[in-house]
Protein backbone atom coordinates (compact mmCIF):
# COMPACT_ATOMS: atom_id res chain seq x y z
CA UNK A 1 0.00 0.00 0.00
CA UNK A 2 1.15 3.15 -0.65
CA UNK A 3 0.34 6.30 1.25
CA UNK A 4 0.88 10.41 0.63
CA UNK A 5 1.70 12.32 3.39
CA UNK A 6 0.98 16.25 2.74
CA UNK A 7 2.52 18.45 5.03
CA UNK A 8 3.43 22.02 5.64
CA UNK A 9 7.52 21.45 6.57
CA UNK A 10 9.21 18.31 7.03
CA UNK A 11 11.84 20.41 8.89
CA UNK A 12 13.17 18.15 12.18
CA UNK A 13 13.47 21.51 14.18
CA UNK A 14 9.00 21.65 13.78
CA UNK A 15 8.96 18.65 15.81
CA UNK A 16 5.37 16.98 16.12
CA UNK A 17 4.08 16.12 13.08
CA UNK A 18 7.25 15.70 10.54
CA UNK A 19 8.80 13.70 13.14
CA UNK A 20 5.90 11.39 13.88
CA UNK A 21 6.09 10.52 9.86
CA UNK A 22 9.85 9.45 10.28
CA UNK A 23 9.13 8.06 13.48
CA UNK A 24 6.71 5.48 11.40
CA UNK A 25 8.62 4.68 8.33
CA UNK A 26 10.71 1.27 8.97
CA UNK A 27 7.66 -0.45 10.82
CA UNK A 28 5.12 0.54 8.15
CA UNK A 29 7.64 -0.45 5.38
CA UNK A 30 7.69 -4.04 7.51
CA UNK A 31 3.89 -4.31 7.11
CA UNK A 32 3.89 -3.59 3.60
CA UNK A 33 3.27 0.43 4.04
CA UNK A 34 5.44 2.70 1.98
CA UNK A 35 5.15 6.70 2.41
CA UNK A 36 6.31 9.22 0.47
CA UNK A 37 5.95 12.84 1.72
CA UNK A 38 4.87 16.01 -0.57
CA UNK A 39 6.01 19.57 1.56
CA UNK A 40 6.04 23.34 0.99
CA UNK A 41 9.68 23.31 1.89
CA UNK A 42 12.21 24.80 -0.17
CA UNK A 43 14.45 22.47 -2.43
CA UNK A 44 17.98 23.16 -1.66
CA UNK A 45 16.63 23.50 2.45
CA UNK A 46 19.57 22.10 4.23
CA UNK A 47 18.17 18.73 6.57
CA UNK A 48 16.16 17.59 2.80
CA UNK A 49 18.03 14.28 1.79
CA UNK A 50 18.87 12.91 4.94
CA UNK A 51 15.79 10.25 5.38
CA UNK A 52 15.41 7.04 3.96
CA UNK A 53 12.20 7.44 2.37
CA UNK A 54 11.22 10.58 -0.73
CA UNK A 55 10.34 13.48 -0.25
CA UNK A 56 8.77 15.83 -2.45
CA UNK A 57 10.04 19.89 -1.64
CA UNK A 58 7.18 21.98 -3.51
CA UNK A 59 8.60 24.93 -1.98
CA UNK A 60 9.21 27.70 -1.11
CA UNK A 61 6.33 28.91 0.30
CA UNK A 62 5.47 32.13 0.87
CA UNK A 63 3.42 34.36 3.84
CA UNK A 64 1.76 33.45 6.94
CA UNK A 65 -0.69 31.00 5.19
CA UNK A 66 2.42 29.45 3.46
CA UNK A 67 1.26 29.55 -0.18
CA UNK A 68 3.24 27.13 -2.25
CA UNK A 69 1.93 27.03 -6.13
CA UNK A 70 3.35 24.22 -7.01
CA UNK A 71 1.53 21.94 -4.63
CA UNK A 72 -1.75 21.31 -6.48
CA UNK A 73 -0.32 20.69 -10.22
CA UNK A 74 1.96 18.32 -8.54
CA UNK A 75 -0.56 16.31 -6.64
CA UNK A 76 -2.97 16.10 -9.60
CA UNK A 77 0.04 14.81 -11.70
CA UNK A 78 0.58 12.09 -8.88
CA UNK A 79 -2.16 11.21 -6.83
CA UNK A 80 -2.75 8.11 -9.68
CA UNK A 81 0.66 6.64 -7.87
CA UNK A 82 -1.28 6.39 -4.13
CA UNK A 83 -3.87 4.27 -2.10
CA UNK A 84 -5.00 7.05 0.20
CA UNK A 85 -4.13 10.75 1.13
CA UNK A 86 -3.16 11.72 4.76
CA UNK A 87 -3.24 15.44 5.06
CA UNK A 88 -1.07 16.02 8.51
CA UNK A 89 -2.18 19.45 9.99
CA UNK A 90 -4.95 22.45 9.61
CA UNK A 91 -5.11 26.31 9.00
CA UNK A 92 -2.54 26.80 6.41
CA UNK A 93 -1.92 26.31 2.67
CA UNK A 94 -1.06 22.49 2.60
CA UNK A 95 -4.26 21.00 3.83
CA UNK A 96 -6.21 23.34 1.51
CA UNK A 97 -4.60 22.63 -1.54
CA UNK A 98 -4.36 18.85 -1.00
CA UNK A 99 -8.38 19.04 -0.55
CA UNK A 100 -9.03 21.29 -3.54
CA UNK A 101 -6.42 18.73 -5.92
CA UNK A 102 -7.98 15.89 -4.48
CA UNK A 103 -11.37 16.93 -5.29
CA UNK A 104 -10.39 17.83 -8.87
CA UNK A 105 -9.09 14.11 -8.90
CA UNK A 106 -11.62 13.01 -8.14
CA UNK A 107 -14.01 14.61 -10.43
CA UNK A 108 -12.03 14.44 -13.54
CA UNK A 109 -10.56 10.59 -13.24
CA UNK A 110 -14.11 9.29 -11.05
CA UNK A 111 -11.78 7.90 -9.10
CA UNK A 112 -12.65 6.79 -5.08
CA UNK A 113 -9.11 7.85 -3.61
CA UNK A 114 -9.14 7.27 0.44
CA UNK A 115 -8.47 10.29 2.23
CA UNK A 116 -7.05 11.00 5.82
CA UNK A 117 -6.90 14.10 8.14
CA UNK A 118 -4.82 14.21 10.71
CA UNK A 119 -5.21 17.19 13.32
CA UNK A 120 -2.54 16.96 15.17
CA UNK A 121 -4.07 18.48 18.18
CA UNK A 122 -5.35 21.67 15.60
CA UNK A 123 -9.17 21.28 16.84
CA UNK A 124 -8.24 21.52 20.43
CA UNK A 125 -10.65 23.98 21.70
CA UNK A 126 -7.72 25.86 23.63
CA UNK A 127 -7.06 27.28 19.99
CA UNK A 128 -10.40 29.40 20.48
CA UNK A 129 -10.73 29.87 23.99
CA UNK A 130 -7.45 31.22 25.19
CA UNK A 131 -7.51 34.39 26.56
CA UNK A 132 -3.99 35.83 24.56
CA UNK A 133 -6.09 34.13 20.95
CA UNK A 134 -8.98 36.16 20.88
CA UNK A 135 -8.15 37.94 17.82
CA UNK A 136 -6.83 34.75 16.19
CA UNK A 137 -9.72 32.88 17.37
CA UNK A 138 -12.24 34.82 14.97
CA UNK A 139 -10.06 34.60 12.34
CA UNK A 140 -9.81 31.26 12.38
CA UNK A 141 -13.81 30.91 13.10
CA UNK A 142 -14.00 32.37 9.41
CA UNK A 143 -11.60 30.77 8.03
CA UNK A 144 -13.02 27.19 9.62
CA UNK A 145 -16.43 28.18 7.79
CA UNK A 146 -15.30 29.04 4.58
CA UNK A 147 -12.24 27.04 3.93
CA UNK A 148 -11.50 24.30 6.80
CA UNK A 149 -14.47 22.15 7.38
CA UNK A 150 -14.63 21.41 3.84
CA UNK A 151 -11.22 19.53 4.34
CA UNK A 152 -12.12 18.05 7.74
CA UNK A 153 -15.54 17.00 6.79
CA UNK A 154 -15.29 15.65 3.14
CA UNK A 155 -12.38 13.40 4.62
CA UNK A 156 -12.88 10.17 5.07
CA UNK A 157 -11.88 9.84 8.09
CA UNK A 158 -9.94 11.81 11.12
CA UNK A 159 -7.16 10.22 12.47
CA UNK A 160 -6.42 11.04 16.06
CA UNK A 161 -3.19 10.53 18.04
CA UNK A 162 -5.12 9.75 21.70
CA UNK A 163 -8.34 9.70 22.86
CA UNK A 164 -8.76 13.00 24.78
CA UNK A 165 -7.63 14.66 21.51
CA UNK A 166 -10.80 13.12 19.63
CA UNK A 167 -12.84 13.60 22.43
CA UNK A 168 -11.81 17.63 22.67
CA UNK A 169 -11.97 18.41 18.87
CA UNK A 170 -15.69 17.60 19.48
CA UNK A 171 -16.25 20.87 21.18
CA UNK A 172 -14.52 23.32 19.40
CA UNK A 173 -16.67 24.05 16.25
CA UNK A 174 -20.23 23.87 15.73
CA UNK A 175 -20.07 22.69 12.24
CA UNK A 176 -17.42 20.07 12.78
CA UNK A 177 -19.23 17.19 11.06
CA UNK A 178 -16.36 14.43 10.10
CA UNK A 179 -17.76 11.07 8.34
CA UNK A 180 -15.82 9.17 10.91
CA UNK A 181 -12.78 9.50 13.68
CA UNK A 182 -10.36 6.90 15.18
CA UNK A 183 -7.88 7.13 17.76
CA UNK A 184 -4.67 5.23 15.70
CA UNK A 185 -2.25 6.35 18.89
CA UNK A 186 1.37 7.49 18.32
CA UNK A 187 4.71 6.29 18.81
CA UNK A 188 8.04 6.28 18.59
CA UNK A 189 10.82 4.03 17.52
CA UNK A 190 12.70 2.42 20.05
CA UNK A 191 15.55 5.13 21.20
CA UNK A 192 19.28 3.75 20.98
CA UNK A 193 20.75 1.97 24.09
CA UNK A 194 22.87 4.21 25.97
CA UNK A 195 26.52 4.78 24.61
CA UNK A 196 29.28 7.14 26.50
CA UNK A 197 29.07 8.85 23.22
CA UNK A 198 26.20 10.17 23.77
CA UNK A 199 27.25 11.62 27.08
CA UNK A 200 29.96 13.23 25.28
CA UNK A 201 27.68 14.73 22.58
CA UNK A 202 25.22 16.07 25.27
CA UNK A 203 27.96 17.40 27.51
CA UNK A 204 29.28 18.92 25.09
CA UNK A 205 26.61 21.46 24.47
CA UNK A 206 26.48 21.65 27.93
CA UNK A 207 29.53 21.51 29.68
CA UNK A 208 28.02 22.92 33.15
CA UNK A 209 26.04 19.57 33.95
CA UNK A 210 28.93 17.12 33.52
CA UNK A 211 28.23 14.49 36.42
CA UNK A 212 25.83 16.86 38.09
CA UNK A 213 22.14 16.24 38.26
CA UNK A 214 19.76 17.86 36.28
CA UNK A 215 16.07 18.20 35.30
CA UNK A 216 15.16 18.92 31.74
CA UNK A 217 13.06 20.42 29.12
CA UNK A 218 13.43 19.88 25.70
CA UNK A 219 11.15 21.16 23.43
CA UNK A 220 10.60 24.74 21.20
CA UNK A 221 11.24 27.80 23.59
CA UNK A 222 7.52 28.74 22.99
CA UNK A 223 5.10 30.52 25.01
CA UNK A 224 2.82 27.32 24.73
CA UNK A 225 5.23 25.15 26.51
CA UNK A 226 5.02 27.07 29.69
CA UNK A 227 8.80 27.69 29.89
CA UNK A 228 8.11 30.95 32.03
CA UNK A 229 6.33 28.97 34.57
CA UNK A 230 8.70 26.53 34.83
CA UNK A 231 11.80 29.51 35.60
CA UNK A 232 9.68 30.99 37.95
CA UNK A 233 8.79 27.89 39.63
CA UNK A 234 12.46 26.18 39.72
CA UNK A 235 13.40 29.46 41.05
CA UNK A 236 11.25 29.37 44.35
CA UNK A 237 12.80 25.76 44.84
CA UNK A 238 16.01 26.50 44.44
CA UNK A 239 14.90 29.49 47.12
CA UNK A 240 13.32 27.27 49.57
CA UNK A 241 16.17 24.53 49.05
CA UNK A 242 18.89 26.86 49.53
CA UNK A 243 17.25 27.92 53.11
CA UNK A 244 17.43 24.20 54.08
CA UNK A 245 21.08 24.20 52.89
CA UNK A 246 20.05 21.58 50.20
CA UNK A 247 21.05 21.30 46.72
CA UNK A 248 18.77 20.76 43.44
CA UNK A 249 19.45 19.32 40.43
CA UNK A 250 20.28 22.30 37.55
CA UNK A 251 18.01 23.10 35.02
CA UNK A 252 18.55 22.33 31.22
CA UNK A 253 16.02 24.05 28.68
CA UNK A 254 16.94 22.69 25.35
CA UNK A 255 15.04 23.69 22.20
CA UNK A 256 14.89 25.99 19.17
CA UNK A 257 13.12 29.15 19.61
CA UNK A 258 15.92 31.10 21.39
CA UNK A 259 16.71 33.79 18.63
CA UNK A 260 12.90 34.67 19.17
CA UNK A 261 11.38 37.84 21.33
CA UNK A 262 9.96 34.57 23.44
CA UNK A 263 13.59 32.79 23.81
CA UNK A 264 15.06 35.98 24.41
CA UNK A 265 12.39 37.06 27.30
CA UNK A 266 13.38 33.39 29.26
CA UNK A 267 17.22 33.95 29.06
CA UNK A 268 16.94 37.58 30.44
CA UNK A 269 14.32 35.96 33.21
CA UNK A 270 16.81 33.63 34.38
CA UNK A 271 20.06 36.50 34.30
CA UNK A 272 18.01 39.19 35.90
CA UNK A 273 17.71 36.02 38.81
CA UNK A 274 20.63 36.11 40.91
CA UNK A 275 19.53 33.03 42.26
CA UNK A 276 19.31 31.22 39.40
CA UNK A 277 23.18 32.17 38.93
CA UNK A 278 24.80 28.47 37.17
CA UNK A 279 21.88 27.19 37.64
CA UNK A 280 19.64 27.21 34.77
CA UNK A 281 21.25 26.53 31.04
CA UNK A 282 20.22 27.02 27.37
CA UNK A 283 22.17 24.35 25.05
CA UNK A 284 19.92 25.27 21.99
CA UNK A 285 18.41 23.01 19.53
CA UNK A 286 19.23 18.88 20.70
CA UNK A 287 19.88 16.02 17.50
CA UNK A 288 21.25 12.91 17.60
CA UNK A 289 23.38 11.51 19.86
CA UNK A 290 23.16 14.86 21.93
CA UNK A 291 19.56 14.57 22.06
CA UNK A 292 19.62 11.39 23.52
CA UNK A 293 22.12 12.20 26.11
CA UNK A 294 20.33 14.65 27.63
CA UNK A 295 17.37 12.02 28.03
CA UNK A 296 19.76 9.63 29.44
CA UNK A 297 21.55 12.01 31.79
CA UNK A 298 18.58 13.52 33.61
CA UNK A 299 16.61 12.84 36.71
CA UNK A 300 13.27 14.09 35.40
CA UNK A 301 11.79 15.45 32.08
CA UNK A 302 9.24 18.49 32.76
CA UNK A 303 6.65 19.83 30.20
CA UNK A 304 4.15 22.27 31.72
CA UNK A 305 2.77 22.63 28.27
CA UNK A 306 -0.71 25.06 28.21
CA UNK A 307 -1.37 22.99 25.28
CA UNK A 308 0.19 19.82 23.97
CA UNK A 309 -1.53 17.43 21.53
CA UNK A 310 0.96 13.95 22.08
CA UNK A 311 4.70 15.53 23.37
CA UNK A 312 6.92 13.02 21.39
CA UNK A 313 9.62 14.60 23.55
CA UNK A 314 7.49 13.43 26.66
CA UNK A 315 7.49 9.75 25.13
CA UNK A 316 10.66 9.72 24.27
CA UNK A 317 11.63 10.48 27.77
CA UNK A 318 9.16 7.64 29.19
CA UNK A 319 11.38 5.47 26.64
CA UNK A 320 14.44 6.30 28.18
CA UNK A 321 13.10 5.57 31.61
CA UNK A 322 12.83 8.89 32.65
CA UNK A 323 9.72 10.40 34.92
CA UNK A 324 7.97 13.13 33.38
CA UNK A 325 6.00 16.13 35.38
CA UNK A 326 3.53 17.24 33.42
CA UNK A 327 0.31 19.27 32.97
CA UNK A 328 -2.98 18.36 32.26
CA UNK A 329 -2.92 19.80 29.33
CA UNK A 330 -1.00 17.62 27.68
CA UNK A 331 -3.57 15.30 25.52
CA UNK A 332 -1.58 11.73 27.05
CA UNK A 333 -1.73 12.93 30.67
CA UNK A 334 -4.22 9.82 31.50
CA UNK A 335 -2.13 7.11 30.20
CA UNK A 336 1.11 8.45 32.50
CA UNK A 337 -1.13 9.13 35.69
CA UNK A 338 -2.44 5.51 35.13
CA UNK A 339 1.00 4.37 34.74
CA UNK A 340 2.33 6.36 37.74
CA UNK A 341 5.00 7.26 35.30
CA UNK A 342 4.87 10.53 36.59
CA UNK A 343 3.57 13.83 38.06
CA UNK A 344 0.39 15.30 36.99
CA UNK A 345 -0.66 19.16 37.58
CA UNK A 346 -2.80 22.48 36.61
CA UNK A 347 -0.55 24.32 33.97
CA UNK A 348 -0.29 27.11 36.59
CA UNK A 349 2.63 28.58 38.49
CA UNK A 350 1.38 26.64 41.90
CA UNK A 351 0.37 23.73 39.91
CA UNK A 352 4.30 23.69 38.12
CA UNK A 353 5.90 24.65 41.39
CA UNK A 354 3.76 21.28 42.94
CA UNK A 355 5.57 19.33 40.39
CA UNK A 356 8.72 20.38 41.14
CA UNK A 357 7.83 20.07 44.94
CA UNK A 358 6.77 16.48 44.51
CA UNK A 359 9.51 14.87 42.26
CA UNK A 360 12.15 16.16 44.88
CA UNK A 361 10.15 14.90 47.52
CA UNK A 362 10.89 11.45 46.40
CA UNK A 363 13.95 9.39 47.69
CA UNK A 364 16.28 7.65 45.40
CA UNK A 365 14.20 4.11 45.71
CA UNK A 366 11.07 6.28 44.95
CA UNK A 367 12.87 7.83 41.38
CA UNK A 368 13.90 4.38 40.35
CA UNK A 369 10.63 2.83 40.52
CA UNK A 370 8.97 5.67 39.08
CA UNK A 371 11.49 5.48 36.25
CA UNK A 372 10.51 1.81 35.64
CA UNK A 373 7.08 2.73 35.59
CA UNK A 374 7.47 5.41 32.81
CA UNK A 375 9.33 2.20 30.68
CA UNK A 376 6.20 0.32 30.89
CA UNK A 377 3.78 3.09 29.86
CA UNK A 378 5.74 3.54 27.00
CA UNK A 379 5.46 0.04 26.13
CA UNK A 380 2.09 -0.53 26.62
CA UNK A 381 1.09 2.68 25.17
CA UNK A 382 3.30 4.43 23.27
CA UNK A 383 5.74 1.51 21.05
CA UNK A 384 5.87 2.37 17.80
CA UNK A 385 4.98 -1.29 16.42
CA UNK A 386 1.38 -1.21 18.52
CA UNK A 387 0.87 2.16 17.10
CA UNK A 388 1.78 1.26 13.48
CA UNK A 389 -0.83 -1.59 13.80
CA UNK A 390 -3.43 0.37 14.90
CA UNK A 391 -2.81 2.98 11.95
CA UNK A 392 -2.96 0.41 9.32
CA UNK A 393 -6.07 -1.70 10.56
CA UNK A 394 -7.81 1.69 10.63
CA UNK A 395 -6.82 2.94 6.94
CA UNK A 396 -6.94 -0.52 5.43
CA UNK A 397 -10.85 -0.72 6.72
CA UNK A 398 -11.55 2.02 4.48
């Protein structure tokens, strides 16, 4: 069988959705499943030619809504070659234009071709109801009217990465109509057993941790991930530590975004903090061997996301055996409470200081079995082989 992804950027430094397709590739190709991707990146984009599978740069694209013209003459010349369609993503060009080609397909070859949406956590309600969105949220009311639902509710079918993500896009629009929705999961590949090379790698982005404990976030430096509350939060433990003459572990925030108003806004919170002086760190961007370093090396991962659809970078951490304080937010939150692979809390200054509060609460027996625990929520949930099944049973139905 062979599927089409269409997406807005396959660039790795996105995260979420372009990964998730690469995450996928080897077990799909072992079940008889072969992708190819068509973007809106540019051709000669630096991290193109890297994977193992094609990928089709349509690019560049151009303004907010990421316009690429070449897109639709390029799917109506190959949509022939493909099973089924899965548009990854809403609100911009991409998921338009693959609706409008596919249509045309449709109409001029009368030709059933299976087609896919996947959201990606884009219907969350939090889109519309956030206070700092309002502006954003009519637009995209309009937009979901006139444009949107047609793609969402001619497909046939919406693929969903967890249950409380199909359960919230529900409530978000009152003309959201889909012929059907399934919850396929997620997962990831099996991460690579720890080498000393990756210690290396990670250590040597961030020399200051080198045998030193540390808690850390890796994801964009984005105002969605909550990285404010987390500085303000580490810095009344390190406060109320420091008064029992106890130490913490440091702080790494790893992620792209740093070169933004955003990124630049956390560093100067944590300098302006004399307490947070060698404490707190910003590595940059993670890949590779680094990447997986950092995972290996930490006590605890912490996301206190306002928003998170899946958190591959939360999974990846369960993977590694690694406890993961969390918000409620986050669209997988269930499955780690159940697995008590972790803490659980209000994405809130008091509800990311209680995080904090209650990881270092634990002994060192307590951390170990917790870290166990986050291993076999990732297995049971989160293994990219169970999730690869579920996909294809669901698109091979069709």
């Amino acid at each position: 069988m062979k599927l089409l992804h269409v997406i807005n950027s396959m660039d790795p430094a996105m995260g979420g959705p372009c990964q998730g397709i690469r995450n996928v590739i080897e077990e799909s190709e072992r079940l008889g499943i072969f992708r190819e991707v068509a973007c809106l990146d540019d051709p000669s984009a630096d991290y193109l030619g890297k994977d193992s599978f094609r990928i089709h740069a349509l690019g560049p694209k151009v303004g907010r809504w990421q316009y690429g013209s070449r897109l639709i003459p390029w799917l109506k010349e190959n949509l022939d070659r493909f099973d089924a369609v899965i548009i990854n993503g809403l609100w911009l060009y991409p998921s338009y234009g693959a609706w409008k080609a596919i249509k045309s397909y449709k109409k001029s070859t009368n030709k059933e071709l299976k087609t896919f949406v996947m959201p990606h956590g884009m219907l969350d309600p939090y889109f519309q109801k956030a206070s700092s969105r309002k502006l954003k949220a009519i637009r995209n009311w309009f937009y979901w009217e006139f444009l949107e639902k047609n793609v969402v509710n001619d497909a046939d079918c919406l693929l969903f990465t967890c249950e409380e993500e199909l359960r919230l896009a529900r409530d978000t629009f009152n003309s959201y109509q889909p012929k059907n929705t399934k919850n396929v999961g997620y997962g990831i590949e099996e991460p690579p057993a720890f080498s000393d090379s990756m210690a290396a790698a990670f250590y040597n982005k961030c020399p200051e941790v080198k045998n030193k404990p540390y808690l850390l976030f890796l994801s964009r430096i984005n105002y969605k991930k909550g990285i404010d509350l987390l500085i303000k939060s580490y810095s009344a433990m390190v406060d109320e530590y420091s008064s029992k003459k106890k130490d913490i572990p440091k702080l790494v925030i790893a992620g792209p975004g740093l070169d933004t108003a955003y990124g630049e806004k956390m560093m100067n919170l944590v300098s302006e903090d004399v307490r947070l002086k060698g404490q707190v760190f910003f590595p940059g961007m993670l890949s590779g061997a680094a990447k997986w370093g950092a995972f290996y090396g930490c006590e605890a991962f912490v996301l206190p996301s306002h928003q998170e659809n899946f958190g591959i970078a939360l999974v990846e951490a369960l993977a590694c055996s690694k406890p993961v304080l969390t918000t409620n937010q986050v669209n997988i939150w269930r499955e780690i409470a159940e697995g008590i692979a972790g803490f659980i809390d209000e994405d809130t200054l008091q509800g990311t200081q209680q995080l904090l509060s209650n990881f270092l609460a634990l002994d060192d027996l307590a951390r170990r079995a917790m870290g166990r625990n986050a291993r076999s929520t990732f297995e049971k949930n989160f293994s990219i082989k169970n999730s690869v099944r579920r996909f294809t049973d669901v698109i091979t139905a069709f």
